[in-house]
C-alpha atoms as a PDB file:
ATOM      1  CA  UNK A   1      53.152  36.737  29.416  1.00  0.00           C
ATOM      2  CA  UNK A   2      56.174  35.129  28.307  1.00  0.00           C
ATOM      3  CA  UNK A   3      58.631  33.639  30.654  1.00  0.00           C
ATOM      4  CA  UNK A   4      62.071  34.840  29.949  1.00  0.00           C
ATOM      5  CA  UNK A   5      65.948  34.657  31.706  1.00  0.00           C
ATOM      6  CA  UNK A   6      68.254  36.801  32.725  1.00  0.00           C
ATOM      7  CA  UNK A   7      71.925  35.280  32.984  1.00  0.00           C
ATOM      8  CA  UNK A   8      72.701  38.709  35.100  1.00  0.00           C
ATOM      9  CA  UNK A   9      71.349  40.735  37.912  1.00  0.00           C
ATOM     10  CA  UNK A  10      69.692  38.156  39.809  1.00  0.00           C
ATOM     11  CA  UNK A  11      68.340  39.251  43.223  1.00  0.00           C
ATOM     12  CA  UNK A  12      70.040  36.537  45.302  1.00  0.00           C
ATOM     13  CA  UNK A  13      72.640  33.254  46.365  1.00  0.00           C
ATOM     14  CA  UNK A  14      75.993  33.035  44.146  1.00  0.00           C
ATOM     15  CA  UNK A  15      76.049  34.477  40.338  1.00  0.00           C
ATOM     16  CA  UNK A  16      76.572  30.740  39.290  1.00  0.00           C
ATOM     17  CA  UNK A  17      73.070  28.943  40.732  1.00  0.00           C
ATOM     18  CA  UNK A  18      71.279  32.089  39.525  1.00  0.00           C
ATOM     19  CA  UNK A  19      72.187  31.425  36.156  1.00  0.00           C
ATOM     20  CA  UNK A  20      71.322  28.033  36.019  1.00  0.00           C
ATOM     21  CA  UNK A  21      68.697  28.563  37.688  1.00  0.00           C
ATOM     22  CA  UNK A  22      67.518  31.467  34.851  1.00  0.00           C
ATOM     23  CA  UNK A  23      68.475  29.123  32.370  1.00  0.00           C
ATOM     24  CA  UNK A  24      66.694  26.683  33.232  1.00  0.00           C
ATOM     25  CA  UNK A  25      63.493  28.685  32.108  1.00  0.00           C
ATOM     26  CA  UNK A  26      65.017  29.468  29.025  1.00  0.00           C
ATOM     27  CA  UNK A  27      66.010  26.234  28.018  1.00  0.00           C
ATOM     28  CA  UNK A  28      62.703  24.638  28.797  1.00  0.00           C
ATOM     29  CA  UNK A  29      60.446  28.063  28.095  1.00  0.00           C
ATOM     30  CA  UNK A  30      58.548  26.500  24.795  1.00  0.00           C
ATOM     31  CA  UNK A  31      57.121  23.785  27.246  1.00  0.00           C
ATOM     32  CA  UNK A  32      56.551  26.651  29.847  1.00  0.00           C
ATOM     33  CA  UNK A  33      54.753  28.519  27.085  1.00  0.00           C
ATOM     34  CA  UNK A  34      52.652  25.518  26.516  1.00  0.00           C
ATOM     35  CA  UNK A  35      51.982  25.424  29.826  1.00  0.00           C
ATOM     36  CA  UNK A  36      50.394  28.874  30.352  1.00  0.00           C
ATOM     37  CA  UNK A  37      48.282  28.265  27.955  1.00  0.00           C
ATOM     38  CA  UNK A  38      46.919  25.374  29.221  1.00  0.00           C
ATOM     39  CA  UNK A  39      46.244  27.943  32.229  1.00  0.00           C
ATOM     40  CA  UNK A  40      44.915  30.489  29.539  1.00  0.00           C
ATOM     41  CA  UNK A  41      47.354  33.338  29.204  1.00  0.00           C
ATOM     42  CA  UNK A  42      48.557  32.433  26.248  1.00  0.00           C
ATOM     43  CA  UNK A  43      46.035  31.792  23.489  1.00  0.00           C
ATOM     44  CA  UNK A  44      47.533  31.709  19.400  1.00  0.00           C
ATOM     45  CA  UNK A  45      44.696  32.129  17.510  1.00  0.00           C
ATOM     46  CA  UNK A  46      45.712  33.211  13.867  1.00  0.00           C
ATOM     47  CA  UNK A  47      43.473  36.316  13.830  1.00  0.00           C
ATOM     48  CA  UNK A  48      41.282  37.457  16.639  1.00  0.00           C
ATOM     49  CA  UNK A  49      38.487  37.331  13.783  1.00  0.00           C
ATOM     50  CA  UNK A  50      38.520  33.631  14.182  1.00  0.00           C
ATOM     51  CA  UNK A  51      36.944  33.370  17.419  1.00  0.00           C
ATOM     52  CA  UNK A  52      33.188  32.184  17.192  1.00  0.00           C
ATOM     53  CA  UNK A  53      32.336  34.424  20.459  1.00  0.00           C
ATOM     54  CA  UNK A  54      28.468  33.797  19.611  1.00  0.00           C
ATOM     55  CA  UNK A  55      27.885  30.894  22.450  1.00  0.00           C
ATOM     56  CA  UNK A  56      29.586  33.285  24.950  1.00  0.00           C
ATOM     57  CA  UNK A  57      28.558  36.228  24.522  1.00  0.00           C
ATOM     58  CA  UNK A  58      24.662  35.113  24.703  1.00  0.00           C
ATOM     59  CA  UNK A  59      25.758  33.161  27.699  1.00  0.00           C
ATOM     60  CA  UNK A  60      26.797  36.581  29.356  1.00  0.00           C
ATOM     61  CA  UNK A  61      23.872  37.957  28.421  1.00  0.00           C
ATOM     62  CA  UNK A  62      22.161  35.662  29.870  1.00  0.00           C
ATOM     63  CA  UNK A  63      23.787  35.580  33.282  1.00  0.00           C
ATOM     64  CA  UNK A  64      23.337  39.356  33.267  1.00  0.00           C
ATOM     65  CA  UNK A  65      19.590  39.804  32.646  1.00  0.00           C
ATOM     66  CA  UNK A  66      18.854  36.439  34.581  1.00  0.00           C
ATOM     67  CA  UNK A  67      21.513  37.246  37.081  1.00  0.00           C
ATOM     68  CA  UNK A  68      22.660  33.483  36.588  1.00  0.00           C
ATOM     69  CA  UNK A  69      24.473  31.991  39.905  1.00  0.00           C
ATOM     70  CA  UNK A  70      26.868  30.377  37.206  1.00  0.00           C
ATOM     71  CA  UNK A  71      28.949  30.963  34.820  1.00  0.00           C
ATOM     72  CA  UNK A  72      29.790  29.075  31.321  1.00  0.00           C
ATOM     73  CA  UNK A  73      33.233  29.475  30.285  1.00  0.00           C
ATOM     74  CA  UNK A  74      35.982  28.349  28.098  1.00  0.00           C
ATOM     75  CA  UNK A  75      40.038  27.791  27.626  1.00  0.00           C
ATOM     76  CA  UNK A  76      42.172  28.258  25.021  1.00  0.00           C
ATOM     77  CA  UNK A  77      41.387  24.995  23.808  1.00  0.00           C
ATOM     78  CA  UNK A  78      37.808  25.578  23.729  1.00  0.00           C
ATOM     79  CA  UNK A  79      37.335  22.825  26.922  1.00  0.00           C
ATOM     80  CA  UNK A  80      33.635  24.444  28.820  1.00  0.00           C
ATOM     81  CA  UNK A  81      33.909  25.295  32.487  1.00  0.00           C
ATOM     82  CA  UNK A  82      30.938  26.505  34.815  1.00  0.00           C
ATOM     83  CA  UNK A  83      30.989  27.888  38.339  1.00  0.00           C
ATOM     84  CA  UNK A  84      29.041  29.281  40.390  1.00  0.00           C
ATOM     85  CA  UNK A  85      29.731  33.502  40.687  1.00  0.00           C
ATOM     86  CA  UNK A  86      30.419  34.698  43.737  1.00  0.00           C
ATOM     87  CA  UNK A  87      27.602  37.446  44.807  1.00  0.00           C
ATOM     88  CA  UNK A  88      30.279  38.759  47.290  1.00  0.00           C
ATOM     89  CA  UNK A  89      32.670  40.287  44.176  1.00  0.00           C
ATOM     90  CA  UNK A  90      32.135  43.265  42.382  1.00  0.00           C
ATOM     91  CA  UNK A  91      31.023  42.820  38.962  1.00  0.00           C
ATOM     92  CA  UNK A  92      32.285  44.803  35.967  1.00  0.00           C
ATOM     93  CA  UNK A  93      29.640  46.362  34.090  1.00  0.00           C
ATOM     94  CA  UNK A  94      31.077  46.496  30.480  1.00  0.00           C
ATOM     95  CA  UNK A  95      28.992  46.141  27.246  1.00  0.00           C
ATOM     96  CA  UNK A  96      29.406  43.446  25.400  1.00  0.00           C
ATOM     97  CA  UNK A  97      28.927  44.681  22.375  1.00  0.00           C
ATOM     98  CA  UNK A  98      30.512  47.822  22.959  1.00  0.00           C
ATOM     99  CA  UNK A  99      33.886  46.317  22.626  1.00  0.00           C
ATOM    100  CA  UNK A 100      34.720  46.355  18.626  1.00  0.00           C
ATOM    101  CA  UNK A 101      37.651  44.381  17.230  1.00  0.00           C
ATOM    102  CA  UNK A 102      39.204  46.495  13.940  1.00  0.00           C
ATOM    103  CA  UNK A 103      42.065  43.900  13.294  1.00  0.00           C
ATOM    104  CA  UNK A 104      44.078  43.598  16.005  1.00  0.00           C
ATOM    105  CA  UNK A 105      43.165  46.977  17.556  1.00  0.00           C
ATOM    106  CA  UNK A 106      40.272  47.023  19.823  1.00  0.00           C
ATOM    107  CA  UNK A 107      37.995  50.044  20.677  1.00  0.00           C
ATOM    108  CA  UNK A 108      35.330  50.181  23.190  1.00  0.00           C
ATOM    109  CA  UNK A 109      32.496  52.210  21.822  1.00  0.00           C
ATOM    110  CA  UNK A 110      28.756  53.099  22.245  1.00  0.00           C
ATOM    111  CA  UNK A 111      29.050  53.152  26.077  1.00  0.00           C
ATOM    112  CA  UNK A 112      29.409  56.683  27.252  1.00  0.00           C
ATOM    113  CA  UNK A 113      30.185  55.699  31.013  1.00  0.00           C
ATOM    114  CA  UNK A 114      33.557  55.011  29.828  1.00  0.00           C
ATOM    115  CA  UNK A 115      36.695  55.799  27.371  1.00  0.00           C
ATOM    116  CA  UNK A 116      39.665  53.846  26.662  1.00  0.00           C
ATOM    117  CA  UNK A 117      42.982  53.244  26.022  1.00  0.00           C
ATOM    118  CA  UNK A 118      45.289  50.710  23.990  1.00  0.00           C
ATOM    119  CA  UNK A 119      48.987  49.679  25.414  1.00  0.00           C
ATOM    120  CA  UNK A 120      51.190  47.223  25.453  1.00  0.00           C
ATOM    121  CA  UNK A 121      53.011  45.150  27.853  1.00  0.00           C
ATOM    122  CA  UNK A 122      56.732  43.887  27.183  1.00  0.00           C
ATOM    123  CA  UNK A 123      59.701  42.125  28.893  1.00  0.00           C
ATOM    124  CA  UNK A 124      63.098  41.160  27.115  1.00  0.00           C
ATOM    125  CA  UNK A 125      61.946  39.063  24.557  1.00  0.00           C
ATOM    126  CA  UNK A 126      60.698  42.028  22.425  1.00  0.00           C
ATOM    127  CA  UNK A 127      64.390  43.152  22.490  1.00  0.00           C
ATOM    128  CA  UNK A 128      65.283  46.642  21.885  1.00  0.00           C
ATOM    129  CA  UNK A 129      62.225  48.698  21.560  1.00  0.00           C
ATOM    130  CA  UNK A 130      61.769  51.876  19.328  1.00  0.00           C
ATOM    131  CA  UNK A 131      59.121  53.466  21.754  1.00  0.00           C
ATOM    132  CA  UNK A 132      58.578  56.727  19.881  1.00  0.00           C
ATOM    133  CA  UNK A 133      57.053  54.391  16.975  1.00  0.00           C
ATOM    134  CA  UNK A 134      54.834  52.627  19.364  1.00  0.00           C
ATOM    135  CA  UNK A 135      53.775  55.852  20.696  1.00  0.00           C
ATOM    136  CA  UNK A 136      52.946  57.180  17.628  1.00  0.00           C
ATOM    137  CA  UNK A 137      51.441  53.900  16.292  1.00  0.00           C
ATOM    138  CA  UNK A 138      48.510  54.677  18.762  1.00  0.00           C
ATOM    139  CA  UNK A 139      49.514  53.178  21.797  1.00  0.00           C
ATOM    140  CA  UNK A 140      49.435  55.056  25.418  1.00  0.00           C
ATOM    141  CA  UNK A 141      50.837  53.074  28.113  1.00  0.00           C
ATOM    142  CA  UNK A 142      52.891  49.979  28.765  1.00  0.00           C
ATOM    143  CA  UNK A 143      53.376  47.288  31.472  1.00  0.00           C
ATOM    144  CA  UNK A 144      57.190  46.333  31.658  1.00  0.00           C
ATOM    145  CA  UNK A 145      58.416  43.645  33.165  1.00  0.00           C
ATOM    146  CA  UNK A 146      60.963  44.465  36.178  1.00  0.00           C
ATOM    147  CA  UNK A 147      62.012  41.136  36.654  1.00  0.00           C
ATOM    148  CA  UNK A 148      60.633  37.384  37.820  1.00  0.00           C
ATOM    149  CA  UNK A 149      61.372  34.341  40.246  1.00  0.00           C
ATOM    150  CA  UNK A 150      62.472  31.247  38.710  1.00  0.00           C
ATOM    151  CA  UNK A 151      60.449  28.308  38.682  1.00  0.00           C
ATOM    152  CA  UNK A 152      63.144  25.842  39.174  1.00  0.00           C
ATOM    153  CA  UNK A 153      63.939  24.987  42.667  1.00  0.00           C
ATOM    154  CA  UNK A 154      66.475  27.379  44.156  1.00  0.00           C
ATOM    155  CA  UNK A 155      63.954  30.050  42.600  1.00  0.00           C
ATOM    156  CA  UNK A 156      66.127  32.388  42.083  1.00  0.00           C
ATOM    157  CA  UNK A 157      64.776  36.264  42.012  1.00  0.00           C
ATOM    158  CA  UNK A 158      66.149  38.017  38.180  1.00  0.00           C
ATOM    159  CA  UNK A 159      65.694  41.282  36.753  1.00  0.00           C
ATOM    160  CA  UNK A 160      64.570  41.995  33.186  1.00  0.00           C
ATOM    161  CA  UNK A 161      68.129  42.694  31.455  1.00  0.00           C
ATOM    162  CA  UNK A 162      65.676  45.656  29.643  1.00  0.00           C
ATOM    163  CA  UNK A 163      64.242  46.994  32.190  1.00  0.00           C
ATOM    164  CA  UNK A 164      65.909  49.863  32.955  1.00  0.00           C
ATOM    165  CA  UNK A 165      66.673  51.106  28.921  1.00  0.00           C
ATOM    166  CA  UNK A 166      62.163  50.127  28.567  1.00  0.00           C
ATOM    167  CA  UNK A 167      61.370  52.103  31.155  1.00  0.00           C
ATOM    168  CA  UNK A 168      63.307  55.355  30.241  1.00  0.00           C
ATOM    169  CA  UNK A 169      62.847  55.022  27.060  1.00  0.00           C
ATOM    170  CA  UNK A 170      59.090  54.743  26.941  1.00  0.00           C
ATOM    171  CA  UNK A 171      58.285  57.422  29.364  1.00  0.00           C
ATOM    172  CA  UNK A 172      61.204  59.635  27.433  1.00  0.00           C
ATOM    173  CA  UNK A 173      58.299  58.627  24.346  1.00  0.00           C
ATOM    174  CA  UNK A 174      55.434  59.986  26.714  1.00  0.00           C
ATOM    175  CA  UNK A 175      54.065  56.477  27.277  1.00  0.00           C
ATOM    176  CA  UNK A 176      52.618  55.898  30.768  1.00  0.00           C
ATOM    177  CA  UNK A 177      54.457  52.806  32.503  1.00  0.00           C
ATOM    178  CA  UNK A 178      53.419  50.290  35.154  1.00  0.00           C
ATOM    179  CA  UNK A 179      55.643  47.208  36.077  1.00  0.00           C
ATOM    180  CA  UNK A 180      54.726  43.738  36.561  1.00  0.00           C
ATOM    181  CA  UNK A 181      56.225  40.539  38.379  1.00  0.00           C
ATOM    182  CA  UNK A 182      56.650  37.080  37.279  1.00  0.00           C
ATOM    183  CA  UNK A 183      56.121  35.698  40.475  1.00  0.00           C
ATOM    184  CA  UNK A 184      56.885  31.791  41.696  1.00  0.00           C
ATOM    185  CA  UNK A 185      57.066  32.513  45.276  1.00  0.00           C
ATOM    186  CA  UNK A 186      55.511  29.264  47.990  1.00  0.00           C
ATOM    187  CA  UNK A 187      54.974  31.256  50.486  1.00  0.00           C
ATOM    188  CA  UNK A 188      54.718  35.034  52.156  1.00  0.00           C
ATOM    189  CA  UNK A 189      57.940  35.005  53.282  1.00  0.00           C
ATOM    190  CA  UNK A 190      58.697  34.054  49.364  1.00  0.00           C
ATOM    191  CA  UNK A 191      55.672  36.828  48.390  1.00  0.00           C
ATOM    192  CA  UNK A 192      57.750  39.168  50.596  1.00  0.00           C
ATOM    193  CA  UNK A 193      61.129  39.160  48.796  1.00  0.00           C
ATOM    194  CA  UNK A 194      59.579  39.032  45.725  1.00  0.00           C
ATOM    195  CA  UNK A 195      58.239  42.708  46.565  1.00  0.00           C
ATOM    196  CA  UNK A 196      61.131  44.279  48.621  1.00  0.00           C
ATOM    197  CA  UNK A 197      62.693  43.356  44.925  1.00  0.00           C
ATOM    198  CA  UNK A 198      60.293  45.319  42.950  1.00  0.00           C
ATOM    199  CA  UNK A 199      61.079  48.179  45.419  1.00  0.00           C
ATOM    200  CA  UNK A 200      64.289  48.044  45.721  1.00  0.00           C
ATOM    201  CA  UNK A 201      64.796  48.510  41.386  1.00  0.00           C
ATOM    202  CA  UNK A 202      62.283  50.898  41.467  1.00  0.00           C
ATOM    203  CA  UNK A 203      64.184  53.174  43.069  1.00  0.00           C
ATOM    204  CA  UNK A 204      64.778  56.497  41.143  1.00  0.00           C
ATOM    205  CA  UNK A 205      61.954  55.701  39.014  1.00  0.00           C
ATOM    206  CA  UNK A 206      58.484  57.585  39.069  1.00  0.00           C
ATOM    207  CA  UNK A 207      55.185  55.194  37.898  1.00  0.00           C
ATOM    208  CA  UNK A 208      51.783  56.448  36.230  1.00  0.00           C
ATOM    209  CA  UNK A 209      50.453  52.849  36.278  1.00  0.00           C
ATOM    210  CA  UNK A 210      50.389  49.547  39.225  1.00  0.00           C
ATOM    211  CA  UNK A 211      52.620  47.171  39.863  1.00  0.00           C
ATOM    212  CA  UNK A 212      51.565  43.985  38.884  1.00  0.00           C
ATOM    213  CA  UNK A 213      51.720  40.663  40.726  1.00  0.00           C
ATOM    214  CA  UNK A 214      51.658  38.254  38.035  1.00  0.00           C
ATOM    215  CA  UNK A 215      51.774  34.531  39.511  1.00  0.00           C
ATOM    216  CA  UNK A 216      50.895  31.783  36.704  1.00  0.00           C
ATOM    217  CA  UNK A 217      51.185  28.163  36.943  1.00  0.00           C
ATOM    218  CA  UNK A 218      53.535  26.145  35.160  1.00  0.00           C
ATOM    219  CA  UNK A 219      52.419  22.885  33.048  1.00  0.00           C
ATOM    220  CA  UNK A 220      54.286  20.139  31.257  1.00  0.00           C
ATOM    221  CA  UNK A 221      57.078  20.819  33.497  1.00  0.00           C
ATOM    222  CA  UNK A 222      57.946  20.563  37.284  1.00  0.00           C
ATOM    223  CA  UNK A 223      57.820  23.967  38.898  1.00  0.00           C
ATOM    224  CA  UNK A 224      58.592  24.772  42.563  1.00  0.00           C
ATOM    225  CA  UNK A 225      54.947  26.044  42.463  1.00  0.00           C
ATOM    226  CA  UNK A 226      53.320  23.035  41.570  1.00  0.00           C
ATOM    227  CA  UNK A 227      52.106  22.209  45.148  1.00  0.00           C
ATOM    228  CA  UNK A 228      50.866  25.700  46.170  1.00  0.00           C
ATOM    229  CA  UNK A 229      46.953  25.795  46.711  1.00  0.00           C
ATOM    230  CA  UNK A 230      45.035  28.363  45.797  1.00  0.00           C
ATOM    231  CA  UNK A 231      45.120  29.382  49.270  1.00  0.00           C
ATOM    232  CA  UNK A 232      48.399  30.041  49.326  1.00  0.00           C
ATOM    233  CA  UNK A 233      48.525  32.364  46.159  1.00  0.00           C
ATOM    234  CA  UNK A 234      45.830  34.317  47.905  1.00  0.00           C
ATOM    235  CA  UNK A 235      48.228  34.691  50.564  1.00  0.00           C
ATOM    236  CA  UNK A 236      51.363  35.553  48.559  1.00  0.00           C
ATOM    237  CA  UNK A 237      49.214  37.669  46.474  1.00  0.00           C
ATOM    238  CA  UNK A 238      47.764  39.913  49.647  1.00  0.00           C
ATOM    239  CA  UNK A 239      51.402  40.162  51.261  1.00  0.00           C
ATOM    240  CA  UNK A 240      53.202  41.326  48.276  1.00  0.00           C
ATOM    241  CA  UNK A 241      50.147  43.668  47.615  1.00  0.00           C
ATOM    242  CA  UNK A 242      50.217  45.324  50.542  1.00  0.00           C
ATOM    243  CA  UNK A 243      54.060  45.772  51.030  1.00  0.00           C
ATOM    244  CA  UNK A 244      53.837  47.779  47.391  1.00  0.00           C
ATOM    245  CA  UNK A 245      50.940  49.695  48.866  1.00  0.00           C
ATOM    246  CA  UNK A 246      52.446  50.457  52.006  1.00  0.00           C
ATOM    247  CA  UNK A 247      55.481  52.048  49.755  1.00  0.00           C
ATOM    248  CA  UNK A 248      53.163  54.319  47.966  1.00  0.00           C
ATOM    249  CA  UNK A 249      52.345  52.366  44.870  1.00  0.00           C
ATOM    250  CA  UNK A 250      49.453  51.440  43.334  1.00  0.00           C
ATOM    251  CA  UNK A 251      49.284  47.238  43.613  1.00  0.00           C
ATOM    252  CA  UNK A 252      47.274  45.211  41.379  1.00  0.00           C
ATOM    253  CA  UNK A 253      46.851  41.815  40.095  1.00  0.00           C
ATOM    254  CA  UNK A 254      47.095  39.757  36.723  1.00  0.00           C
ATOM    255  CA  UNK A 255      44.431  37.043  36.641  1.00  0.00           C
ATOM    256  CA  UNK A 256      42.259  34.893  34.455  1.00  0.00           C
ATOM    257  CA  UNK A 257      39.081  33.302  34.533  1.00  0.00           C
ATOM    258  CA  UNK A 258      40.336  29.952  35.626  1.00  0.00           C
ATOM    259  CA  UNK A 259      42.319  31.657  38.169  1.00  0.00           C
ATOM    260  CA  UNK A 260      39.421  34.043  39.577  1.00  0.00           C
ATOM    261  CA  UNK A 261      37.235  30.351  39.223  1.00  0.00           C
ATOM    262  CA  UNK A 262      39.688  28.090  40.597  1.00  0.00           C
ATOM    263  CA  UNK A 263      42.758  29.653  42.364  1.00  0.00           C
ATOM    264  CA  UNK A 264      41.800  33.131  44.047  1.00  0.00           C
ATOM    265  CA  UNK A 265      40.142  34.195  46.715  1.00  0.00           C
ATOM    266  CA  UNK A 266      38.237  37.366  45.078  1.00  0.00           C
ATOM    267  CA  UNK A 267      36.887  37.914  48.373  1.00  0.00           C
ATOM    268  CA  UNK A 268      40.089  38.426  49.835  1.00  0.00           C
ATOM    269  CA  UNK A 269      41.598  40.489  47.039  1.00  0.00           C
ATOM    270  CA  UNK A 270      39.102  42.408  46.734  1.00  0.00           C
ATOM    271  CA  UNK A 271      40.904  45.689  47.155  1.00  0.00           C
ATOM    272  CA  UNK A 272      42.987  45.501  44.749  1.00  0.00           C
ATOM    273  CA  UNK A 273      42.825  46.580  40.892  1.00  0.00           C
ATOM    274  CA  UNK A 274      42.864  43.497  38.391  1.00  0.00           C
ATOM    275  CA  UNK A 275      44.687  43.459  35.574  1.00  0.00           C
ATOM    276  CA  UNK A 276      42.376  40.079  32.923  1.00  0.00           C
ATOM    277  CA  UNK A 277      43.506  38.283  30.482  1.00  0.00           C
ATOM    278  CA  UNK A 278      41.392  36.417  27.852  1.00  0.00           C
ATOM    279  CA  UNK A 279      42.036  36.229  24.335  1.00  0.00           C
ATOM    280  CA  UNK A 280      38.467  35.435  23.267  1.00  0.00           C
ATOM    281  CA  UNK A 281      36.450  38.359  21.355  1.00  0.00           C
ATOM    282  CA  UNK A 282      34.674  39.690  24.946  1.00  0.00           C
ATOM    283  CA  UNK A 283      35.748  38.946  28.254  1.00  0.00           C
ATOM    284  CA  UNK A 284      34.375  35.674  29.642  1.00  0.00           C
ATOM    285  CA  UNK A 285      34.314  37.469  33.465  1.00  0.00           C
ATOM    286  CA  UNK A 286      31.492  38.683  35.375  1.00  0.00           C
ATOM    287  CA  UNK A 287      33.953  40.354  37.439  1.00  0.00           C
ATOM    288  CA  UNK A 288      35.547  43.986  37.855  1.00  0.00           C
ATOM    289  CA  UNK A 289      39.024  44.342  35.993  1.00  0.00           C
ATOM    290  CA  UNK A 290      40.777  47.772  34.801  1.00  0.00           C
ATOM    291  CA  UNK A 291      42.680  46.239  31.731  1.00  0.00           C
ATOM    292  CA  UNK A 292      42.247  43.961  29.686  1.00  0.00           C
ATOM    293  CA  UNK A 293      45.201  41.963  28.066  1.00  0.00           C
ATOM    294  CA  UNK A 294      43.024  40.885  24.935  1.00  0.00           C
ATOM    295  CA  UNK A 295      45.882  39.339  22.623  1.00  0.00           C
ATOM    296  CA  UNK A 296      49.484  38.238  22.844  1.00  0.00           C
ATOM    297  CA  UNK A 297      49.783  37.899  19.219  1.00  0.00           C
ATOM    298  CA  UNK A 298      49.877  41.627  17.884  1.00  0.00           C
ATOM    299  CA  UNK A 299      52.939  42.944  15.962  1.00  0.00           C
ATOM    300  CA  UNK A 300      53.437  46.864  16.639  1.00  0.00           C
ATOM    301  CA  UNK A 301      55.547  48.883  14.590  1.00  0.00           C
ATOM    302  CA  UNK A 302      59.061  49.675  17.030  1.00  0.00           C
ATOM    303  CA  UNK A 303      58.556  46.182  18.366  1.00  0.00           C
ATOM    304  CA  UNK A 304      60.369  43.188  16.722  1.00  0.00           C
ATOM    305  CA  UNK A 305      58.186  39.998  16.398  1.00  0.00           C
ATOM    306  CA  UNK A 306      54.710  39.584  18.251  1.00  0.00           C
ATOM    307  CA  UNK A 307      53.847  41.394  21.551  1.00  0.00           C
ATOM    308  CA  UNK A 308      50.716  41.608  23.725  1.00  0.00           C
ATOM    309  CA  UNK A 309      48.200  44.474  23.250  1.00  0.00           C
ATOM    310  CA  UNK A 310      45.649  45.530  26.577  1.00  0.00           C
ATOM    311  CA  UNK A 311      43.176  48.056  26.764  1.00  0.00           C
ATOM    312  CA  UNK A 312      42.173  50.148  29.441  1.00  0.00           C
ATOM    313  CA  UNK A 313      38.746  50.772  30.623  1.00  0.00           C
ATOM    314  CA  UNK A 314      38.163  54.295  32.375  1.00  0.00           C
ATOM    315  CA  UNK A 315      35.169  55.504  33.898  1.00  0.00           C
ATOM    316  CA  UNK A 316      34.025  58.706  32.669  1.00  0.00           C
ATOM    317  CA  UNK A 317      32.351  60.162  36.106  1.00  0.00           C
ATOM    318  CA  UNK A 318      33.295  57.832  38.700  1.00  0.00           C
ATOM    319  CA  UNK A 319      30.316  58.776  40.205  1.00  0.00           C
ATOM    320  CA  UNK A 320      28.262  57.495  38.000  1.00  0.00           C
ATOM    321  CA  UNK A 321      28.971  53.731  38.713  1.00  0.00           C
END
């Protein structure tokens, strides 16, 4: 997800250290972007075709029919990670093979536990979006961004300057929304504002879809963030979780495989919906996601430049899991 400004509408202090503060992201996002990538939620490959998913998806085979303690993973920079799976976590149950790339649209098929879905997830940088084209281009539901915390050190709280004209817009296409949060918060008190935030701009507004807690690290660049442990986001995760659930939405969380290795407590979040990315051919987790953000390098008729794509996995018969 792509880390954006807003030079109005910030949540709180004066209008003149929220700017900066904003523009401070903008005016150092390219190293940001390099940054989450290093953390692997932002791969560029030139074509989703040119991933050699061979070694990985015997390796989850492997771990499956052995039921391997560990797991072999990689970046977006094709560096090899392995950690031991936690037996505690649910596991998702996808086929691997089932999921067939056509392009840049992906289809899960051959598995008759489960249909699908293809959406899209935006913030400001797409600009002004023509939603009825991506609705009729195929695509069903979208994750908007409602806003984000600065990662500069008054972290200031913005909204998305298109917030409000995405979100009636897209439902006015028939496109099923869901929010997310670019979130930099240090602590629960920090986790907490970030939420009352969401809330408080939600107002008026109905959701088919979660709101997402999105917090990423930031590389090649000091962040206000850059001293939290993993702990910590667990913390700030659960907190700002809860307060959405407690308010009637649906909470879940955007993650990664380093993140689920290295940063979250699964065990403790384990309530809660996630929302994967992973930009390799198959996803590298063993464990239970809902979508699956499975390129950020898709162009969509109605949407100026590149956006992300995600699918949605849905069970069939619930029961039969």
């Amino acid at each position: 997800m792509m880390i954006g400004i807003s030079l109005s509408g910030c949540a709180s202090g004066s209008q003149e250290s929220a700017e900066l503060d904003c523009l401070q992201i903008d005016t150092t996002e390219q190293m940001a972007m390099q940054a989450t990538e290093q953390t692997g939620f932002c791969k560029n490959p030139d074509t989703i075709e040119a991933t050699d998913n061979t070694e990985i998806t015997e390796n989850l085979a492997i771990n499956r029919i052995e039921e391997s303690p560990v797991l072999h993973f990689v970046d977006v920079f094709g560096e090899e990670y392995q950690v031991e799976i936690n037996p505690n976590v649910e596991k998702q149950d996808y086929k691997p093979e089932a999921f067939v790339h056509n392009g840049q649209v992906l289809g899960y098929e051959g598995d008759e536990r489960y249909t699908y879905r293809l959406g899209v997830d935006v913030s400001h940088h797409q600009g002004v979006i023509n939603w009825e084209k991506v609705k009729a281009a195929g695509y069903d539901f979208a994750f908007l961004r409602i806003g984000y915390r600065g990662y500069g050190k008054e972290g200031e709280i913005c909204l998305d300057r298109q917030f409000a004209r995405n979100i009636e817009n897209a439902q006015a296409a028939g496109i099923d929304v869901g929010v997310y949060f670019f979130a930099q918060a240090i602590n629960e008190k920090e986790a907490r504002e970030e939420a009352e935030f969401v809330l408080g701009k939600l107002e008026g507004y109905e959701l088919q879809l979660p709101v997402v807690y999105d917090p990423e690290s930031i590389l090649e660049d000091e962040a206000r963030t850059d001293d939290v442990t993993g702990e910590q986001f667990t913390k700030n995760t659960a907190v700002f979780c809860e307060l959405i659930e407690e308010a009637g939405y649906e909470p879940m969380i955007y993650s990664n495989m380093l993140w689920e290795a290295y940063q979250f407590d699964l065990e403790a979040l384990s309530g809660y919906p996630v929302w994967y990315a992973d930009y390799e051919a198959i996803p590298q987790t063993p464990y239970a996601f809902a979508f699956w953000q499975y390129t950020n390098t898709a162009k969509v008729n109605g949407i100026d430049g590149i956006v992300d794509l995600d699918i949605q996995l849905i069970p069939v018969d619930n029961n039969s899991k």
